[in-house]
Every structure is written in structure tokens, then in C-alpha cells.
Protein backbone atom coordinates (compact mmCIF):
# COMPACT_ATOMS: atom_id res chain seq x y z
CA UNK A 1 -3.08 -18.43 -56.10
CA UNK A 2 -0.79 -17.62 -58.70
CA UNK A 3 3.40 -18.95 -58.52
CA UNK A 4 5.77 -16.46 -59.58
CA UNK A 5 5.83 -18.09 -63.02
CA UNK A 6 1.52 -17.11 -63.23
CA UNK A 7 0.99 -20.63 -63.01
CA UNK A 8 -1.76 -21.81 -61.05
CA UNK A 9 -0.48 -23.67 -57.77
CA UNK A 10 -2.76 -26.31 -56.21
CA UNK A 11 -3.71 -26.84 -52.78
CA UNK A 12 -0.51 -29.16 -51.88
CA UNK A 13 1.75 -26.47 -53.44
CA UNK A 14 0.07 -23.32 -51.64
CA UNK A 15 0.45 -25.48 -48.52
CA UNK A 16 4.47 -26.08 -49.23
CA UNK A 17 4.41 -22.38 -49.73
CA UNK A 18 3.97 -21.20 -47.02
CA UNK A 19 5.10 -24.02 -44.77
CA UNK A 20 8.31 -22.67 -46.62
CA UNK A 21 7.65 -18.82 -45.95
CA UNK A 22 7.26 -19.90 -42.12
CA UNK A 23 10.37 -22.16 -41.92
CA UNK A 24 12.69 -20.17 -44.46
CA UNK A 25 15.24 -17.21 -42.81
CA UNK A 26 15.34 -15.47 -46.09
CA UNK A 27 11.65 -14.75 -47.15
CA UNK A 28 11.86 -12.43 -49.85
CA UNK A 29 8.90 -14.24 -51.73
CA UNK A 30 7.08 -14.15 -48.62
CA UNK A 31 4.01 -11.52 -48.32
CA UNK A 32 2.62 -10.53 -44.91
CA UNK A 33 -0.68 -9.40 -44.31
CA UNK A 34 -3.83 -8.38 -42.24
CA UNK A 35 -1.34 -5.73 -40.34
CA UNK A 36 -3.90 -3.00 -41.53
CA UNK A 37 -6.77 -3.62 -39.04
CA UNK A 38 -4.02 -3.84 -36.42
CA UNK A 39 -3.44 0.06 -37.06
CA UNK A 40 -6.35 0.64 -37.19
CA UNK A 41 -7.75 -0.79 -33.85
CA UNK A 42 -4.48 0.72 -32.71
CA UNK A 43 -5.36 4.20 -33.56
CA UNK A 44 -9.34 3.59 -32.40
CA UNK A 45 -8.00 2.07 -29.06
CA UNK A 46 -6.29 5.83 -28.49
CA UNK A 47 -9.37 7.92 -29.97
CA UNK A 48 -11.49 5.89 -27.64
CA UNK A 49 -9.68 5.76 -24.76
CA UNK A 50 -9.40 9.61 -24.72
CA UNK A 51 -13.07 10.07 -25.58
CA UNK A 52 -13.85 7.95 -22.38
CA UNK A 53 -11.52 8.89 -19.91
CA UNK A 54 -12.14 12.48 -20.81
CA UNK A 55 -16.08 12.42 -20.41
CA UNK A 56 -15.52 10.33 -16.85
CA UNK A 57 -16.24 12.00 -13.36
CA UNK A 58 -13.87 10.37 -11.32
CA UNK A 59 -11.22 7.42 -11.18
CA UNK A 60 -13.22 4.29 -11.28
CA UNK A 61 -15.47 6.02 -14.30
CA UNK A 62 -11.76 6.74 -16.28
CA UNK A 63 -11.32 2.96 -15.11
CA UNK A 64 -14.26 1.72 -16.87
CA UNK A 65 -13.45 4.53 -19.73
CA UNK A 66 -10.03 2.78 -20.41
CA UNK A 67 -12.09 -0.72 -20.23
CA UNK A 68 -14.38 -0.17 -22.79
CA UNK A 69 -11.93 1.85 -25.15
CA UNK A 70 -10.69 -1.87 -25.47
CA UNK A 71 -13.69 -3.23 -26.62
CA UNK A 72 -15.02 0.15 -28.67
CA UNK A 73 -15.61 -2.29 -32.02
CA UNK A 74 -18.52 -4.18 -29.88
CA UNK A 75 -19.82 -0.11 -29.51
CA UNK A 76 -19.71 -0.01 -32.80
CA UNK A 77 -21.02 -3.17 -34.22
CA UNK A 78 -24.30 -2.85 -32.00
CA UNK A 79 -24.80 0.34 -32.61
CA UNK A 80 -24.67 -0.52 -36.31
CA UNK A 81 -27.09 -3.24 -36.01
CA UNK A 82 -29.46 -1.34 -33.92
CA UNK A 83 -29.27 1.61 -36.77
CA UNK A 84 -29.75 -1.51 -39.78
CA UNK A 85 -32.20 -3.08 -38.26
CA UNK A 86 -34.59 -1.63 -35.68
């Protein structure tokens, strides 16, 4: 990891980063991540959901629609695994 001077900080000083980042009020220097997937999942969890619901029969089906809407990535993982590797 690089300090704002391009120096290269060591394990001790990354750690005192961001001990600072968490502790500090004003965290200009401070970079937040990993907020991208969360918009993602976000926007999947919707798609899904109305995919589901919309192809159930009745209200325990749009029940089990909205339940597996939340887990739609599992879907998609074993679906990708089963395409990969038959």
C-alpha cells in the first residue's frame, strides 16, 4: 500500500491506518469500499423477486418466490457450475 507521500507503508503502519480511518471524525484520507456488489445484489434482489413472484400461482408460491429472490446468487453459482463442469 502506498502513503500519500508514494512511500511504501509496512504492515504496522497499514494497521495504524486504518485503526485511524475507523477512530478519526474527519476521514478525508479515508477510502471506502466493496459498496459495489451491495448495488448490485440490491438491484438482482428486485429483478429476482419480480421474476419469481410474477411466474407464482398463488400466495405461498409468491412466498417462496420472494424467498429465493434472496438467495438468487446460489441460482446462479450452481447453475454456473453445472454449465462449467457437467
Amino acid at each position: 500500500m502506498l502513503h500519500q507521500n508514494n512511500t511504501i507503508m509496512n504492515a504496522e503502519a497499514i494497521k495504524q491506518h486504518f485503526q485511524n480511518c475507523r477512530t478519526s471524525a474527519n476521514s478525508e484520507n479515508c477510502t471506502r469500499t466493496g459498496r459495489g456488489p451491495n448495488c448490485f445484489y440490491g438491484l438482482g434482489f428486485i429483478g429476482a423477486a419480480v421474476y419469481f413472484i410474477s411466474q407464482s400461482t398463488g400466495f405461498w408460491m409468491g412466498a417462496v418466490g420472494f424467498l429465493k429472490a434472496l438467495v438468487w446468487p446460489v441460482f446462479l453459482v450452481y447453475e454456473a457450475f453445472h454449465y462449467i463442469a457437467p
